[in-house]
C-alpha atoms as a PDB file:
ATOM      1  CA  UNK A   1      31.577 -11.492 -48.203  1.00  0.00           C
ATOM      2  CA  UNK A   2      33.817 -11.823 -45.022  1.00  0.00           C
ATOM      3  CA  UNK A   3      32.208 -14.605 -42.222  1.00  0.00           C
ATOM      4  CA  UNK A   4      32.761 -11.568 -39.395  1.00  0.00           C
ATOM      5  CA  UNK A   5      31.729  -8.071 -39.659  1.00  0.00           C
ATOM      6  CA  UNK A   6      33.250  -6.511 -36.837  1.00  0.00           C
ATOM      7  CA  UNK A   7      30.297  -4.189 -35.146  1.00  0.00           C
ATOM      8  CA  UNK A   8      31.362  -2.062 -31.909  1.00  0.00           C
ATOM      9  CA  UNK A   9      29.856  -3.815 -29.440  1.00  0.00           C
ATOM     10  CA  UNK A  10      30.761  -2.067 -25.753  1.00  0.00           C
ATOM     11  CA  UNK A  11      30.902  -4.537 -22.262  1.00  0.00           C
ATOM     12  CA  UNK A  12      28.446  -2.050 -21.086  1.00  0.00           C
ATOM     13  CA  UNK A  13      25.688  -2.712 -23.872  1.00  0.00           C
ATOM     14  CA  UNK A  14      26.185  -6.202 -23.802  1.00  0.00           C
ATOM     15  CA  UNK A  15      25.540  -6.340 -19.340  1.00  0.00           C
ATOM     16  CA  UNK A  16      22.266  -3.577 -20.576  1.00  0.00           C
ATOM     17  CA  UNK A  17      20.914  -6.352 -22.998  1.00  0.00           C
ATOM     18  CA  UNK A  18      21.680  -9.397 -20.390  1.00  0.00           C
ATOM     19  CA  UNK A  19      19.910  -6.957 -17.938  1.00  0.00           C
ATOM     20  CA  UNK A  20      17.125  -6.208 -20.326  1.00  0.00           C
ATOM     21  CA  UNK A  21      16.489  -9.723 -21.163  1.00  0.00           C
ATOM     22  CA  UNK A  22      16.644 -11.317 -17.847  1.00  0.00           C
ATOM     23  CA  UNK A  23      13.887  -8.422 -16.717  1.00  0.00           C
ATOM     24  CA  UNK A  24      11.696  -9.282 -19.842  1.00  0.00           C
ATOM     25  CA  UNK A  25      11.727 -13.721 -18.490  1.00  0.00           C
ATOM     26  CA  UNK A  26      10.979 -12.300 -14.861  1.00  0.00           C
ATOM     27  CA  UNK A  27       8.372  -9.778 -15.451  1.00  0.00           C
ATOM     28  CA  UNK A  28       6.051 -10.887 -12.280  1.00  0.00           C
ATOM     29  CA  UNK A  29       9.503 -10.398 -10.061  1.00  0.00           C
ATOM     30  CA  UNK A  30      10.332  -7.371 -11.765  1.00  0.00           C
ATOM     31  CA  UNK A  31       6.943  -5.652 -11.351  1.00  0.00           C
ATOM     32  CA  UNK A  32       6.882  -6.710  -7.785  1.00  0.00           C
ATOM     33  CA  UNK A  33       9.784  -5.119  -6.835  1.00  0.00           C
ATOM     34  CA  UNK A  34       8.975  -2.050  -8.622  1.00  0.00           C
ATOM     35  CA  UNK A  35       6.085  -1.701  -6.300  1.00  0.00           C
ATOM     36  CA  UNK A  36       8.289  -2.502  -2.895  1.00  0.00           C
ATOM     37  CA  UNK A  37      10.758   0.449  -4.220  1.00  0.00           C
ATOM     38  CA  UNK A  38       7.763   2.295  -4.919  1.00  0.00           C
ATOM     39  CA  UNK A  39       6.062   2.080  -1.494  1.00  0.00           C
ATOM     40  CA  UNK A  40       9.719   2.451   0.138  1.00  0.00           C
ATOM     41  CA  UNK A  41      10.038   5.660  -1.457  1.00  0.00           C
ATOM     42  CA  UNK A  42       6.769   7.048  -0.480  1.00  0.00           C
ATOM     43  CA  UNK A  43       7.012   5.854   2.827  1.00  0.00           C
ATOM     44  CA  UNK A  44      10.515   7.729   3.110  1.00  0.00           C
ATOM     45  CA  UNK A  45       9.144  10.897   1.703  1.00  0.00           C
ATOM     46  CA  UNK A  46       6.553  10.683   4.201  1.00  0.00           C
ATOM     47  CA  UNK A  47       8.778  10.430   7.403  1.00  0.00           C
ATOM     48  CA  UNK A  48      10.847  13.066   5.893  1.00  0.00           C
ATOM     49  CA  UNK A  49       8.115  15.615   5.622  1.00  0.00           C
ATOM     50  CA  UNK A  50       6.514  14.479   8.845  1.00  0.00           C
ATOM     51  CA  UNK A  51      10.436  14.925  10.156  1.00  0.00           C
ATOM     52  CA  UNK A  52      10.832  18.346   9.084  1.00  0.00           C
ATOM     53  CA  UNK A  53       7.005  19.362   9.914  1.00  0.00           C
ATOM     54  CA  UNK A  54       8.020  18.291  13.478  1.00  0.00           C
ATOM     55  CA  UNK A  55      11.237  20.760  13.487  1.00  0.00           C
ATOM     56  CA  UNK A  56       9.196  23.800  12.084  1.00  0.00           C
ATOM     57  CA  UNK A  57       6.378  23.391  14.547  1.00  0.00           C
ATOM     58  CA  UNK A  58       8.804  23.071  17.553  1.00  0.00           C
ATOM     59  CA  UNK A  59      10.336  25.959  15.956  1.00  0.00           C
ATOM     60  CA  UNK A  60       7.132  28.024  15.568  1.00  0.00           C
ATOM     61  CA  UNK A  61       5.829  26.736  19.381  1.00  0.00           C
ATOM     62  CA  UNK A  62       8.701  28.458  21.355  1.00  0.00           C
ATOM     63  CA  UNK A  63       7.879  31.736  19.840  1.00  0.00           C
ATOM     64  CA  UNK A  64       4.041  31.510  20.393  1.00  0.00           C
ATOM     65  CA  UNK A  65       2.316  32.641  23.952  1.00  0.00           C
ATOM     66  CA  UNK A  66      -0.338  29.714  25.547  1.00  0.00           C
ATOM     67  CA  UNK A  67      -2.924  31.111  23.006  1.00  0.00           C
ATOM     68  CA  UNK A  68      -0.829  30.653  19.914  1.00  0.00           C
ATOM     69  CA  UNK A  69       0.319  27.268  21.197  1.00  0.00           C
ATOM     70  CA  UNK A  70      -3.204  25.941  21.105  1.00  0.00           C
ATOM     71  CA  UNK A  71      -4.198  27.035  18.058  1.00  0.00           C
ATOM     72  CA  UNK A  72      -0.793  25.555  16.448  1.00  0.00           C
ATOM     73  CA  UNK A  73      -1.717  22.147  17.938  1.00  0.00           C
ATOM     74  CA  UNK A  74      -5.479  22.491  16.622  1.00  0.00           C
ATOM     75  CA  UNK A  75      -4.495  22.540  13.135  1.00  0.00           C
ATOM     76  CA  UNK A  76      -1.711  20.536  13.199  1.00  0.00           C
ATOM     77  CA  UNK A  77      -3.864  17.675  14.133  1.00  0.00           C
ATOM     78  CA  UNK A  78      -6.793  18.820  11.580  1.00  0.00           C
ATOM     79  CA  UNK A  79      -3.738  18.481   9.161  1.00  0.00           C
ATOM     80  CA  UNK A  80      -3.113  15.285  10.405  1.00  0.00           C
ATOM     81  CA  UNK A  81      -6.733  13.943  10.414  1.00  0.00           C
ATOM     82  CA  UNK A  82      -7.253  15.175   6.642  1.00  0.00           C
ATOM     83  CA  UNK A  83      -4.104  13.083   5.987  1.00  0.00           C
ATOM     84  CA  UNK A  84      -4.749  10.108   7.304  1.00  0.00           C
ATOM     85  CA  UNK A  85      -8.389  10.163   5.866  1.00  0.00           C
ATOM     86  CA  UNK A  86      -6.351  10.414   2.465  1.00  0.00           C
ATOM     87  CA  UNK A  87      -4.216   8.027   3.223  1.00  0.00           C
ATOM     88  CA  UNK A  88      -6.791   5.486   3.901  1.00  0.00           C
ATOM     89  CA  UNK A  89      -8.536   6.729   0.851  1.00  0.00           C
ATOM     90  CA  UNK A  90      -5.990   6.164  -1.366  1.00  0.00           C
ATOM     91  CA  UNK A  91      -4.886   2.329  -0.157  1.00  0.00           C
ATOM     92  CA  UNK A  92      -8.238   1.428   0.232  1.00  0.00           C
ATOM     93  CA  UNK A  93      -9.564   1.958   3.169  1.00  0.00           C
ATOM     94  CA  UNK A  94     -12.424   3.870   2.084  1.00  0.00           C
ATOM     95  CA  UNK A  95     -13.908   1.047  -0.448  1.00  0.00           C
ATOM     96  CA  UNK A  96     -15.595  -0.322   2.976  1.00  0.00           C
ATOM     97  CA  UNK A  97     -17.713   2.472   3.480  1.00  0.00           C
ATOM     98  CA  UNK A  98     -18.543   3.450  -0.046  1.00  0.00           C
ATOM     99  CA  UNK A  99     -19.509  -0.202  -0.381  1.00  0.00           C
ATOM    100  CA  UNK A 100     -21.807   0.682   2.685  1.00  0.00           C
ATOM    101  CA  UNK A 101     -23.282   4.246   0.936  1.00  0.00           C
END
């Protein structure tokens, strides 16, 4: 039997496994991250639609009359309300008063 078998072996593979490993001995630093790209992301996607939800009601305000105007303004703060109430919801803001209830 020969001492070396040659296998294929790529540079790429080999930095994967190195990458793969070094992930598996850091787990806690790994998982942290995770949840900082995570929260970065969702924090992006939320300026971005808040962004764009800016542009369309500027666009939608210049074609309204005083009327239209107020009623634009009434729900996009009812939108904005409901939200935030989810929002807090969802990072825990609302264990306080279901603790209370």
């Amino acid at each position: 039997l020969p001492a070396w078998i040659a296998v294929p072996i790529s540079l790429r593979e080999l930095l994967f496994l190195a990458c793969l490993v070094w992930c598996d001995l850091n787990r806690e630093s790994v998982s942290e991250q995770l949840v900082q790209w995570h929260a970065d992301y969702a924090r992006y996607r939320r300026a971005k639609k808040l962004n764009h939800r800016a542009k369309d009601l500027q666009t939608r305000m210049r074609t309204k009359g005083l009327w239209g105007k107020l009623k634009l303004m009434r729900s996009e703060y009812m939108r904005t309300m409901h939200e935030s109430a989810v929002l807090a919801t969802l990072t825990g803001g609302g264990q306080h008063e279901e603790a209370e209830g």
